[in-house]
N, C-alpha and C. Protein backbone atom coordinates (compact mmCIF):
# COMPACT_ATOMS: atom_id res chain seq x y z
N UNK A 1 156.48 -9.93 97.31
CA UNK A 1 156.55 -8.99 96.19
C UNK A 1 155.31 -9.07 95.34
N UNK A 2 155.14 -10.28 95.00
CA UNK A 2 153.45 -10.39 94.38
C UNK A 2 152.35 -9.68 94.60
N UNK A 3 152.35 -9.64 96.42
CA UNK A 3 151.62 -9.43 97.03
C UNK A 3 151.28 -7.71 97.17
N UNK A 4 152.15 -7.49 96.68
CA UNK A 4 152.30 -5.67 96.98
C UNK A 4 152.01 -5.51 95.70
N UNK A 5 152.45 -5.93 94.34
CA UNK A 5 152.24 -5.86 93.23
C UNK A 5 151.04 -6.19 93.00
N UNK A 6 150.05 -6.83 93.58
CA UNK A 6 148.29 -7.23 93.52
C UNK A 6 147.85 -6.00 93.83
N UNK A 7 148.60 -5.36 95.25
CA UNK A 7 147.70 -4.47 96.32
C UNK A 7 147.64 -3.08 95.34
N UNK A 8 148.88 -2.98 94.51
CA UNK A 8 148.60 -1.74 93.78
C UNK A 8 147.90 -1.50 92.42
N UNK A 9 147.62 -3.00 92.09
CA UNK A 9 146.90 -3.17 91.19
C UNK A 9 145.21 -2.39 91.21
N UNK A 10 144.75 -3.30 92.73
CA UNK A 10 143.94 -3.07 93.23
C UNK A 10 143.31 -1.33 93.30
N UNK A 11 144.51 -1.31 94.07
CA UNK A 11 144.56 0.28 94.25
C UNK A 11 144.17 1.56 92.75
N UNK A 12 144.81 0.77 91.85
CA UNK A 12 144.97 1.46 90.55
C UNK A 12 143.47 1.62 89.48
N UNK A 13 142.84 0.27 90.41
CA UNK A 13 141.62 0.43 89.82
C UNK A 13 140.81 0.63 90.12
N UNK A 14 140.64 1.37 91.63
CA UNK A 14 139.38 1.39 92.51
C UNK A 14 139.50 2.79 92.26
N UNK A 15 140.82 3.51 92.40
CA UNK A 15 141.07 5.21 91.43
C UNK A 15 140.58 5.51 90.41
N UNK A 16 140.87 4.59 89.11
CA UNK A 16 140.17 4.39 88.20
C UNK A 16 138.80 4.59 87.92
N UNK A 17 138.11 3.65 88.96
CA UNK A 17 136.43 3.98 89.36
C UNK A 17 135.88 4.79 89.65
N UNK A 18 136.26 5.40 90.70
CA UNK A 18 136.09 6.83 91.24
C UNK A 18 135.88 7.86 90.38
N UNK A 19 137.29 7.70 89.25
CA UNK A 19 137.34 8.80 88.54
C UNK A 19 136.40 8.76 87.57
N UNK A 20 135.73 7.21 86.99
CA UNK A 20 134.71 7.32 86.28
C UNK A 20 133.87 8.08 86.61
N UNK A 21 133.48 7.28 87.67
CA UNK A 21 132.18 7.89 88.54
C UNK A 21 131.79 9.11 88.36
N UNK A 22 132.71 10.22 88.96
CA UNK A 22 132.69 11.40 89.06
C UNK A 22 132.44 11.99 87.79
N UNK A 23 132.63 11.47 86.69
CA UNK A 23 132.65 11.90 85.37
C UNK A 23 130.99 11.62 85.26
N UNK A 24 130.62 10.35 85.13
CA UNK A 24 129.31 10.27 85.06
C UNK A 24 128.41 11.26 85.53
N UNK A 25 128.89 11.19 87.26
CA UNK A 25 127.95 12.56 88.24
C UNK A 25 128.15 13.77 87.17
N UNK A 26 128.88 14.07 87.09
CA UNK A 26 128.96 16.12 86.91
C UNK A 26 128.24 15.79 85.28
N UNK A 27 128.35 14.77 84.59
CA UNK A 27 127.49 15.03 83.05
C UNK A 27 126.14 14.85 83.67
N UNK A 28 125.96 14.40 84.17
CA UNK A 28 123.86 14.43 85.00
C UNK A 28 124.06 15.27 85.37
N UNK A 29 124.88 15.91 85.80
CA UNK A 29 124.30 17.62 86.77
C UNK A 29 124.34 18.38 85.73
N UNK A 30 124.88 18.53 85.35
CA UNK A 30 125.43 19.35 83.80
C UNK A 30 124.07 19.01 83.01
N UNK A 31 123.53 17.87 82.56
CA UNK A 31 122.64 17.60 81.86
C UNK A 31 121.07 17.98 82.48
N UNK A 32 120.98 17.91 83.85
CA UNK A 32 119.83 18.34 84.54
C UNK A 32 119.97 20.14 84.36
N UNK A 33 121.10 20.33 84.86
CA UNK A 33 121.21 22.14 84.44
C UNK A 33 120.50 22.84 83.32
N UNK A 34 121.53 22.18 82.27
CA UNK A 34 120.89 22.39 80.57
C UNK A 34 119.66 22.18 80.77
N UNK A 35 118.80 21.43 81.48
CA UNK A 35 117.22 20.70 80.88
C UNK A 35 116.52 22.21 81.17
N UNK A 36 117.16 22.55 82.93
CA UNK A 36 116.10 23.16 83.79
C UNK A 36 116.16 24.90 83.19
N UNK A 37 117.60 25.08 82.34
CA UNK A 37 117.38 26.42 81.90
C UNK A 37 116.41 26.89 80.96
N UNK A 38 116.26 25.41 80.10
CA UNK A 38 116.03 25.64 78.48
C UNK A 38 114.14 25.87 79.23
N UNK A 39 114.22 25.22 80.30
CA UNK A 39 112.58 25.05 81.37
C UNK A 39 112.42 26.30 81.18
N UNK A 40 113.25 26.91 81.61
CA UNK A 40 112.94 28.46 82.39
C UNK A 40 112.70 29.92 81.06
N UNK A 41 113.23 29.19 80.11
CA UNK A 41 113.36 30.60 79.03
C UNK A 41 112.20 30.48 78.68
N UNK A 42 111.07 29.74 78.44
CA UNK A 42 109.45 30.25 77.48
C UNK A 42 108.76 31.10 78.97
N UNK A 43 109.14 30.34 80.16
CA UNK A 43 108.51 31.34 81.16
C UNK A 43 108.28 32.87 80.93
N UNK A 44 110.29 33.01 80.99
CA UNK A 44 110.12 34.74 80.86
C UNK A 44 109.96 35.38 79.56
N UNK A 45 109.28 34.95 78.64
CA UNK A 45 108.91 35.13 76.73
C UNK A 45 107.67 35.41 77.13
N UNK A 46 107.04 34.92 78.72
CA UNK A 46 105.54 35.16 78.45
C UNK A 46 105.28 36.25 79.75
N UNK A 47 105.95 36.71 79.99
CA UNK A 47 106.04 37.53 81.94
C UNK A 47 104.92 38.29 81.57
N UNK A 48 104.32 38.44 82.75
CA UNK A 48 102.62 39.33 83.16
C UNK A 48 102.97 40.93 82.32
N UNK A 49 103.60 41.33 82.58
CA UNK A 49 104.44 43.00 82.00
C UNK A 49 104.10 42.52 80.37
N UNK A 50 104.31 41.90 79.96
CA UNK A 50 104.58 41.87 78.11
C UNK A 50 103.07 41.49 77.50
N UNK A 51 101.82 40.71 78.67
CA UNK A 51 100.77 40.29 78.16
C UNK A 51 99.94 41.67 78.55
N UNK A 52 100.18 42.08 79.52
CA UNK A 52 99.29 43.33 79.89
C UNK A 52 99.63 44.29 79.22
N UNK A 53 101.28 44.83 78.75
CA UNK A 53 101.08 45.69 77.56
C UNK A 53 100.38 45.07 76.06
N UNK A 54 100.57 43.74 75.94
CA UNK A 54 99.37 43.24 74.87
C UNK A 54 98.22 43.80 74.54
N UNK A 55 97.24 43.52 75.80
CA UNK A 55 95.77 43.45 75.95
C UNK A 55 95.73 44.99 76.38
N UNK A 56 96.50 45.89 76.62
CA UNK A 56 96.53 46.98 76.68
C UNK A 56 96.63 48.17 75.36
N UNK A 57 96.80 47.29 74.25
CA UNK A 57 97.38 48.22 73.22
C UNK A 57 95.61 47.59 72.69
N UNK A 58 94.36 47.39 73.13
CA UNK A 58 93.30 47.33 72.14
C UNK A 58 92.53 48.68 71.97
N UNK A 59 91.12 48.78 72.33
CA UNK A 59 91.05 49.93 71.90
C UNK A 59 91.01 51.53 72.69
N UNK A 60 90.88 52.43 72.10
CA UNK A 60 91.24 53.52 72.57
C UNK A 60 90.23 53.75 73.81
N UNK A 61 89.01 53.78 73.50
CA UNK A 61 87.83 54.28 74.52
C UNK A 61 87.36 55.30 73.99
N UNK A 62 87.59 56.01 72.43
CA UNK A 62 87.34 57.23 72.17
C UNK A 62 86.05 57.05 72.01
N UNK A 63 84.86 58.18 72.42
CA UNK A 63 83.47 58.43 72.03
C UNK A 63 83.24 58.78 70.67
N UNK A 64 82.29 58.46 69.82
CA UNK A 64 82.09 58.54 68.54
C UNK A 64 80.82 59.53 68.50
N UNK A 65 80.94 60.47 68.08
CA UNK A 65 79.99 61.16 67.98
C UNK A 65 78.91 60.99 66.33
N UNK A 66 77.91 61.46 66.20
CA UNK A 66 76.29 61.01 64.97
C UNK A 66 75.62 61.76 65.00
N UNK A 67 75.14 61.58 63.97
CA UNK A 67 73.63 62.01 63.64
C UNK A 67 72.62 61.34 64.03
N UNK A 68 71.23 61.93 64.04
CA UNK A 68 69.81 61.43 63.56
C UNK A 68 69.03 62.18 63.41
N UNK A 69 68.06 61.38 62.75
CA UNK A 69 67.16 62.25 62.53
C UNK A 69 65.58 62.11 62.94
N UNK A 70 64.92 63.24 63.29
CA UNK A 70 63.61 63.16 63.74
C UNK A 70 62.73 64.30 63.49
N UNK A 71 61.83 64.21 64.09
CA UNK A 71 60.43 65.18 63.85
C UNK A 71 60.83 66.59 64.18
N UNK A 72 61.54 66.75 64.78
CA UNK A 72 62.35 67.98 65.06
C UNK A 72 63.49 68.30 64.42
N UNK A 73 64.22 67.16 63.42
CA UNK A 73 65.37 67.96 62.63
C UNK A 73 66.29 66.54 62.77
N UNK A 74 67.50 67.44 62.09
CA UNK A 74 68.70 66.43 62.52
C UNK A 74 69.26 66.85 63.91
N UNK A 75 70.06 66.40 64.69
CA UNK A 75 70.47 66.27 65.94
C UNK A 75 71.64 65.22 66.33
N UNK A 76 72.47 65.29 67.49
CA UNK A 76 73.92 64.95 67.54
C UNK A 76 73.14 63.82 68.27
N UNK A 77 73.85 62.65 68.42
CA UNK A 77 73.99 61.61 68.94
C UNK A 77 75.75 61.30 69.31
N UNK A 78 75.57 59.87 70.27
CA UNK A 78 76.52 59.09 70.60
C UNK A 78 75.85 58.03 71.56
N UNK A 79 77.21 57.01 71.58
CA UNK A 79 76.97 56.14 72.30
C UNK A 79 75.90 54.88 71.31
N UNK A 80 76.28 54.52 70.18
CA UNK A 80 75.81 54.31 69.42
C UNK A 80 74.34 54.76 69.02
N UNK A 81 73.96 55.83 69.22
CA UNK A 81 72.42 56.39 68.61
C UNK A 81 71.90 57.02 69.49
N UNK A 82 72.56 57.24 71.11
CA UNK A 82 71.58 57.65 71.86
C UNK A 82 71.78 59.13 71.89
N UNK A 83 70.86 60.19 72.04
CA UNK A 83 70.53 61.27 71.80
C UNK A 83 71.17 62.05 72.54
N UNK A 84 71.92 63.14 72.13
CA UNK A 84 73.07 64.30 73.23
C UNK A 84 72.37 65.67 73.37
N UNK A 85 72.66 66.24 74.50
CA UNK A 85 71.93 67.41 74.77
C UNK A 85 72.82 68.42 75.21
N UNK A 86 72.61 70.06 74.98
CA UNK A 86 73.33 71.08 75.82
C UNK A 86 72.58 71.46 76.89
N UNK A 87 73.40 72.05 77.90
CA UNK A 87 72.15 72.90 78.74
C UNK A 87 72.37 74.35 79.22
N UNK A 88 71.50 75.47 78.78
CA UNK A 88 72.05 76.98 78.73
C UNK A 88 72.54 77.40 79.51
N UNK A 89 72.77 76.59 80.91
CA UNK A 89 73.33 77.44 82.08
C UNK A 89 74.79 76.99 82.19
N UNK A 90 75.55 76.31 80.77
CA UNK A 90 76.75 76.22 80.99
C UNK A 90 77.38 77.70 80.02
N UNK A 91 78.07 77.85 80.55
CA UNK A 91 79.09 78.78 79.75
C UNK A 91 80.33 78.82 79.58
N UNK A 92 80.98 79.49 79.07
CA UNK A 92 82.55 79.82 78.93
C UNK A 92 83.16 78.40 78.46
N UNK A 93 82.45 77.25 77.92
CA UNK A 93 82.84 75.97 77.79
C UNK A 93 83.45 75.27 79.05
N UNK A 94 82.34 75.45 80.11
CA UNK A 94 82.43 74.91 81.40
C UNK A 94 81.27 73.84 81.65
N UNK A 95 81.13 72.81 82.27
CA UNK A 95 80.00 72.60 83.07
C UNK A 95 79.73 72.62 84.09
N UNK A 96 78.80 73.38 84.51
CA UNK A 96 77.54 73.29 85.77
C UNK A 96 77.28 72.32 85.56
N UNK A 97 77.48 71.17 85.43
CA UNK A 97 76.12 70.60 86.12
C UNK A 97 76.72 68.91 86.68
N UNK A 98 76.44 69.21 87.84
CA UNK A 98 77.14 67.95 88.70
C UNK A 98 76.66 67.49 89.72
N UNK A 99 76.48 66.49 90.73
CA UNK A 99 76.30 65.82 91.65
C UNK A 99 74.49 65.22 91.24
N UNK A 100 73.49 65.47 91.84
CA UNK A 100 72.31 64.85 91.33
C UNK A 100 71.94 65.54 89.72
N UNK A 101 72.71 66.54 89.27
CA UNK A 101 72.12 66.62 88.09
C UNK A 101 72.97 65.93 87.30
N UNK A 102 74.24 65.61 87.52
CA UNK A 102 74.76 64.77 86.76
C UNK A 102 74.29 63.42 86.49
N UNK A 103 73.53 62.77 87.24
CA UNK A 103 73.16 61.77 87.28
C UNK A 103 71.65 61.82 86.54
N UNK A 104 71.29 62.40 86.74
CA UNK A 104 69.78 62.80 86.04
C UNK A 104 70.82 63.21 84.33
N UNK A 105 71.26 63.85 83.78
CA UNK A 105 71.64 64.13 82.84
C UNK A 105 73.55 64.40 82.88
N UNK A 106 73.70 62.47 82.80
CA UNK A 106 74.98 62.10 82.61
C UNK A 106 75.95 62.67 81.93
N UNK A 107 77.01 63.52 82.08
CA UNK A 107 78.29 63.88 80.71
C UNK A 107 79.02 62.88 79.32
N UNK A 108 78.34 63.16 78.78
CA UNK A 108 78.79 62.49 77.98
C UNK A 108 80.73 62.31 77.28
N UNK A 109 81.03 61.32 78.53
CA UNK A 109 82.64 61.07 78.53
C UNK A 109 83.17 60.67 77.23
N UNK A 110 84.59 60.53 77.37
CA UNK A 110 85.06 59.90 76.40
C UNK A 110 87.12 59.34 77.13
N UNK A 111 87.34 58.77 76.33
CA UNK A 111 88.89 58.60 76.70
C UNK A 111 89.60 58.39 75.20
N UNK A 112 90.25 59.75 75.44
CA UNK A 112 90.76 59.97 74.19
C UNK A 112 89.88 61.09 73.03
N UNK A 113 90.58 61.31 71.98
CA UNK A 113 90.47 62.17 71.36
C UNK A 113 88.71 61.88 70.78
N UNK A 114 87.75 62.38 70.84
CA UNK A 114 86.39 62.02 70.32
C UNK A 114 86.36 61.72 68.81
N UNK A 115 85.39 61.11 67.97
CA UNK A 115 85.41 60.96 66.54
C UNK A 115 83.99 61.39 65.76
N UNK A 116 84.27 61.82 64.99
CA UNK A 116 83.00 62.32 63.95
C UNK A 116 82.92 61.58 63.34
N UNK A 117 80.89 61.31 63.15
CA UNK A 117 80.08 60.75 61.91
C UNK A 117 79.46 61.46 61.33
N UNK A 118 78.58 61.05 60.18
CA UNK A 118 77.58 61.43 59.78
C UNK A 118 77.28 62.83 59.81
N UNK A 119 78.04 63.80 58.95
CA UNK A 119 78.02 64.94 59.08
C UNK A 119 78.29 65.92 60.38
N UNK A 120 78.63 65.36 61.55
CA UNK A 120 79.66 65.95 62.60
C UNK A 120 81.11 66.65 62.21
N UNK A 121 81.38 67.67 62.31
CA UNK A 121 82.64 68.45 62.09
C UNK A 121 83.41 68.02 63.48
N UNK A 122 84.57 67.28 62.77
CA UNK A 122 85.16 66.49 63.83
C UNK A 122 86.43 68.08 64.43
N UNK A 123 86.54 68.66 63.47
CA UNK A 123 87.43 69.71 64.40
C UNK A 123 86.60 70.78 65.07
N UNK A 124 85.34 70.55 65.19
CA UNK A 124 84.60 71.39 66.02
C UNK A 124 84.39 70.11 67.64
N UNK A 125 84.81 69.45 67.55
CA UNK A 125 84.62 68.89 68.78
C UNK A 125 85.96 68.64 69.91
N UNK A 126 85.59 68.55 70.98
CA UNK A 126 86.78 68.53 72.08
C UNK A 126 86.38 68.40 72.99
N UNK A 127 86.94 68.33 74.51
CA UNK A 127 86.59 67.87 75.30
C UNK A 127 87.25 68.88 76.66
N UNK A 128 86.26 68.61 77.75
CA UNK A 128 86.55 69.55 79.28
C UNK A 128 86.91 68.51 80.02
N UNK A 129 87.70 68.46 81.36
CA UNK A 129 88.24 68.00 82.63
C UNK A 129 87.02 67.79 83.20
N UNK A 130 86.67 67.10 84.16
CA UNK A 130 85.43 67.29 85.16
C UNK A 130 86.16 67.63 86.17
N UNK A 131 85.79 67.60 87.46
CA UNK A 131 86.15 67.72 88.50
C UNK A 131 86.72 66.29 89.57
N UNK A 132 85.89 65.52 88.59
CA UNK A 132 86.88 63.82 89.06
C UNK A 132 87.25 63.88 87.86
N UNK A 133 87.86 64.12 87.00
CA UNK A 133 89.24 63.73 86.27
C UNK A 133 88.77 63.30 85.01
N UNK A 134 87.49 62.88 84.73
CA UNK A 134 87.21 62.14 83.78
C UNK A 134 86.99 63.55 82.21
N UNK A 135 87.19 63.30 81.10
CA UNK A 135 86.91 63.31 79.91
C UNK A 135 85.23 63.60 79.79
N UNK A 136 84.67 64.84 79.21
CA UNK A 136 83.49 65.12 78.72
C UNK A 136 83.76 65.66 77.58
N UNK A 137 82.84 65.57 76.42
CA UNK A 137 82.87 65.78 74.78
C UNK A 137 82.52 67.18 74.96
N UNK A 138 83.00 67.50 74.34
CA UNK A 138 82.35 69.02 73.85
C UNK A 138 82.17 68.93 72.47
N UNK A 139 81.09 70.23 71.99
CA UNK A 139 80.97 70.07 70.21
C UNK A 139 80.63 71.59 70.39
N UNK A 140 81.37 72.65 69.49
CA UNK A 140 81.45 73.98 69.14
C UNK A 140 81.37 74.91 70.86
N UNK A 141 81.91 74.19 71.90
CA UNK A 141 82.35 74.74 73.08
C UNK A 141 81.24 74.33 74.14
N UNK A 142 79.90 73.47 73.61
CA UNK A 142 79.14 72.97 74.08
C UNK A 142 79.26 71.44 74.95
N UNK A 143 79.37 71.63 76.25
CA UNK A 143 79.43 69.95 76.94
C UNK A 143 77.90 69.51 76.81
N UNK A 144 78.68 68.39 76.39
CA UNK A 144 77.08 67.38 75.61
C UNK A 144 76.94 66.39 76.70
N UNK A 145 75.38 66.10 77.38
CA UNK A 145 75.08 65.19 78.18
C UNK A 145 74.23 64.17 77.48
N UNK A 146 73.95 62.74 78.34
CA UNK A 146 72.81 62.37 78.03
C UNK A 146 71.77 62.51 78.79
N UNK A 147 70.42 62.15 78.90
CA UNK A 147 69.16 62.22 79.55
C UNK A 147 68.89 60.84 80.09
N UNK A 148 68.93 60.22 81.55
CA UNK A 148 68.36 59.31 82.25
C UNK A 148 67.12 58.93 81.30
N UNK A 149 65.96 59.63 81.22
CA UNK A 149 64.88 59.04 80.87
C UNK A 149 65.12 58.53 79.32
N UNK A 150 66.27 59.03 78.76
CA UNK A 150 66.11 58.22 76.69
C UNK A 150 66.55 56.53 77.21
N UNK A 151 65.95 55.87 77.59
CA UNK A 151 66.12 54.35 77.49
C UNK A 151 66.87 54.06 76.02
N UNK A 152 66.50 54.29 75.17
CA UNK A 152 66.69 53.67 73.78
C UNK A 152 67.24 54.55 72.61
N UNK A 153 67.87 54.26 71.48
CA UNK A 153 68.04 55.11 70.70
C UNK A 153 66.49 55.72 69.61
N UNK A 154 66.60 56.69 69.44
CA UNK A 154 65.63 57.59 68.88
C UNK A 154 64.76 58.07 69.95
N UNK A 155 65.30 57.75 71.56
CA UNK A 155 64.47 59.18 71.85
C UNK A 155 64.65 60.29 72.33
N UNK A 156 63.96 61.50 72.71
CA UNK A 156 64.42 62.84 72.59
C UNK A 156 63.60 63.30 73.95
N UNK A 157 63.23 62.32 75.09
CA UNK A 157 62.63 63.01 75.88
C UNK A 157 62.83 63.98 76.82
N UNK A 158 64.33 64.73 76.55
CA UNK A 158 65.30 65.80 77.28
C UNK A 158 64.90 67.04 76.27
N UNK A 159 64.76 66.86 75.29
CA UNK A 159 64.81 68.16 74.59
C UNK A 159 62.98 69.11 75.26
N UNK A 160 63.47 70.18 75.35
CA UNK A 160 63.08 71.51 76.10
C UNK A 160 62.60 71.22 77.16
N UNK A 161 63.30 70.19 78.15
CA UNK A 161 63.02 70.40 79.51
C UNK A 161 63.76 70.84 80.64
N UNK A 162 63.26 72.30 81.54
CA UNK A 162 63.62 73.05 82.18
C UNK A 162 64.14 72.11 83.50
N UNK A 163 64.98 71.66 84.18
CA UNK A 163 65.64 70.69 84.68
C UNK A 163 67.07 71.41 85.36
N UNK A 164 66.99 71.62 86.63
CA UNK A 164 68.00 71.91 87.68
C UNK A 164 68.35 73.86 87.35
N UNK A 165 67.10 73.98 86.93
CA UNK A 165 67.24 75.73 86.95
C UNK A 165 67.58 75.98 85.43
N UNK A 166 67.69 75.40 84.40
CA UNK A 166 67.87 76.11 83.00
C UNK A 166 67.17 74.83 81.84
N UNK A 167 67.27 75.41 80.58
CA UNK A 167 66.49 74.20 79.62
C UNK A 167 67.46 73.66 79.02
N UNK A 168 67.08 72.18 78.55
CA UNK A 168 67.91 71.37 77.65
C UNK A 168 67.51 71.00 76.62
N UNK A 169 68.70 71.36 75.98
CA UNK A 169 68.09 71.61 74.03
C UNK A 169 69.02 69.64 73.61
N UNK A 170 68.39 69.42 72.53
CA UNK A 170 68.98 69.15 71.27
C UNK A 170 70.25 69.50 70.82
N UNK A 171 71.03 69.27 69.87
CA UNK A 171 71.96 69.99 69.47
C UNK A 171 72.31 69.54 67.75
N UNK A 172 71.60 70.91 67.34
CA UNK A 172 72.25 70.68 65.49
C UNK A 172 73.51 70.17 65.23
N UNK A 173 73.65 69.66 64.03
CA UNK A 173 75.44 69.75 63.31
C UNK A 173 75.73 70.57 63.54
N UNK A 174 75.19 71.98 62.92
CA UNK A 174 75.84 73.34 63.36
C UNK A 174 76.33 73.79 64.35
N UNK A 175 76.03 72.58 65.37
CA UNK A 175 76.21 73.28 66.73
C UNK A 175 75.26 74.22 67.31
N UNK A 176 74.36 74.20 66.82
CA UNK A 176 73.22 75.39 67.67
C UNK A 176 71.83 74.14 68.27
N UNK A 177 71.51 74.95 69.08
CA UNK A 177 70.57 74.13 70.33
C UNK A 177 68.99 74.15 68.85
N UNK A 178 68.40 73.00 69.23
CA UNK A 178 67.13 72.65 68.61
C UNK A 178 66.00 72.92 69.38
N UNK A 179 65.00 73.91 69.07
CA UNK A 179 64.55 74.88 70.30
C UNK A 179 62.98 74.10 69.73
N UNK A 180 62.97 72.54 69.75
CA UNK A 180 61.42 72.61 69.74
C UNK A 180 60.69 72.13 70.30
N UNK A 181 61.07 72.92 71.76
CA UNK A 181 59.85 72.79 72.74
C UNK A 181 59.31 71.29 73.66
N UNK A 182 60.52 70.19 73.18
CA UNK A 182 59.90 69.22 73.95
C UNK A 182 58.96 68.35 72.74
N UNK A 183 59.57 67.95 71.78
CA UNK A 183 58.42 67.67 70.76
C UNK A 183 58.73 65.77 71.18
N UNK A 184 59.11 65.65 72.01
CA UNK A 184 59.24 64.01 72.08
C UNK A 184 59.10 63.42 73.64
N UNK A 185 58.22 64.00 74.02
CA UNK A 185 58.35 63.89 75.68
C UNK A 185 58.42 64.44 76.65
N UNK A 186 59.47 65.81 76.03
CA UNK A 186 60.18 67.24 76.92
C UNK A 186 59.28 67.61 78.11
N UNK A 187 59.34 67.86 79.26
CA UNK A 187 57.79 68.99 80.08
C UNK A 187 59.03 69.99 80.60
N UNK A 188 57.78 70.61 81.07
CA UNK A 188 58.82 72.02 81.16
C UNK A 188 59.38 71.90 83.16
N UNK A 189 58.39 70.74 83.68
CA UNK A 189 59.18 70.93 85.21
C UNK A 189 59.44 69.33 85.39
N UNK A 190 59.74 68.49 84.30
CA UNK A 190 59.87 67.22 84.81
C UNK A 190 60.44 66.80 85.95
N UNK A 191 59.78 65.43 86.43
CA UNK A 191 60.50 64.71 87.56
C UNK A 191 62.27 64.78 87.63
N UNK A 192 62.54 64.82 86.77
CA UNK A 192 64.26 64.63 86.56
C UNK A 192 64.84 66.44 86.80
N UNK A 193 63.84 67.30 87.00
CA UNK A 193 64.51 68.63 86.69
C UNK A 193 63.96 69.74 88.13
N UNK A 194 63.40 68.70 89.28
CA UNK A 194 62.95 69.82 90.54
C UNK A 194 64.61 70.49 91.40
N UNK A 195 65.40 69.77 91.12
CA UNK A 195 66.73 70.46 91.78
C UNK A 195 67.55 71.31 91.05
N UNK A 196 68.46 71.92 91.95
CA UNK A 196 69.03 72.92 91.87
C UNK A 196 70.38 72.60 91.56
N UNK A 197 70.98 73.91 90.19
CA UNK A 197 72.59 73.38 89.53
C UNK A 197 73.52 73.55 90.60
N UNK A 198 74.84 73.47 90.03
CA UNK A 198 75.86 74.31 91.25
C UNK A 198 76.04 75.10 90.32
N UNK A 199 75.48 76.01 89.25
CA UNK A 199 75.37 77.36 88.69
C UNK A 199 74.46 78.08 89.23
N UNK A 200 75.06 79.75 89.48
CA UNK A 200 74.23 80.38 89.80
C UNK A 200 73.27 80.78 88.26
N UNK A 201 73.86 80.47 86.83
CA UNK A 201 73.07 80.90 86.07
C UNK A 201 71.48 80.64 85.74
N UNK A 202 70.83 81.49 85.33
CA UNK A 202 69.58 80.75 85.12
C UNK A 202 69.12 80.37 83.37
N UNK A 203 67.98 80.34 83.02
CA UNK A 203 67.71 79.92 81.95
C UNK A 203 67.55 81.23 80.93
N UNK A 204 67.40 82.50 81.71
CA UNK A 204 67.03 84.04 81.76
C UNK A 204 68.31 84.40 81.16
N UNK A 205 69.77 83.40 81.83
CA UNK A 205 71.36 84.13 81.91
C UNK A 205 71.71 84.17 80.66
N UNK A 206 73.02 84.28 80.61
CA UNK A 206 73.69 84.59 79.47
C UNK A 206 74.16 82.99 78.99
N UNK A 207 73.15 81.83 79.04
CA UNK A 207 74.02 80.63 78.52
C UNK A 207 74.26 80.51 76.95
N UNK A 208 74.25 79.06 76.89
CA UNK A 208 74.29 79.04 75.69
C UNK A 208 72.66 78.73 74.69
N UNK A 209 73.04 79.61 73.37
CA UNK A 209 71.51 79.52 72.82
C UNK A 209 71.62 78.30 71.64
């Protein structure tokens, strides 16, 4: 009788153990769980989607349009100072002028709504589609380029040179072309101007004056 009365003793406490045990296990799993969630929440506080709309909300890209001034007058700028030009063989607030003349006398882009300085009438300015998609400024229905050869701000070596079949002016506040002749460099058949627009207009046509 002892003997059976030991064995269940035995018995009563090796159950006992077990049941500790098991208690111990599931609070470490339980406690590793808790650790690895609390791990996981600064992860998704920082996900690629929430930093790229971040660094996405800086600035617009809008072109700022200026003044300056020179021996020939005041005149539109951008691109912090560098000198903008029309050219008469655009019309209807279109541009002609693309593939090597674009590159010889770049469009002056923008992304987003353009901005006025320095005596620029900001509701006289706007902008045309190109034909790749991009944003060009316009000012009083005029697409404004720049000139390859102005390296630097203050120079004007586009103004009155006859270049891909028509001339390229200057351009007043007023919006009207600055007709003087090339007073900063201009020639009338420069290197930058032996090719041909994809306008049939000429310098003769009905562009802009």
């Amino acid at each position: 009788m002892a003997i059976s009365t030991t064995a269940k003793s035995r018995a009563a406490a090796l159950a006992a153990l077990a049941v500790s045990a098991m208690a111990v296990a599931g609070c470490g799993s339980s406690s590793r769980s808790s650790t690895s969630t609390a791990a996981a929440a600064p992860a998704a506080a920082t996900s690629p989607s929430s930093a790229t709309s971040t660094s996405s909300a800086g600035g617009s890209g809008a072109e700022s349009i200026g003044t300056a001034k020179g021996s020939m007058g005041t005149y539109l700028t951008a691109d912090e100072g560098r000198a903008v030009y029309l050219w008469v063989a655009d019309s209807g607030g279109k541009s002609a002028c693309s593939g090597a003349c674009a590159k010889a006398w770049p469009p002056v882009e923008t992304k987003g709504q353009p901005t006025a300085e320095g005596g620029v009438a900001a509701a006289d300015l706007g902008t045309i589609s190109r034909s790749d998609g991009s944003q060009q400024v316009t000012y009083h229905g005029h697409p404004l380029y720049y000139f390859i050869a102005d390296k630097s701000k203050g120079q004007t070596k586009g103004d009155g040179t006859n270049g891909f079949g028509a001339v390229w002016w200057l351009v007043s506040p007023s919006g009207q072309s600055i007709k003087s002749g090339g007073s900063s460099g201009g020639s009338s058949t420069g290197s930058y101007g032996g090719g041909s627009s994809s306008s049939s207009t000429s310098s003769s046509g009905g562009g802009w004056g």
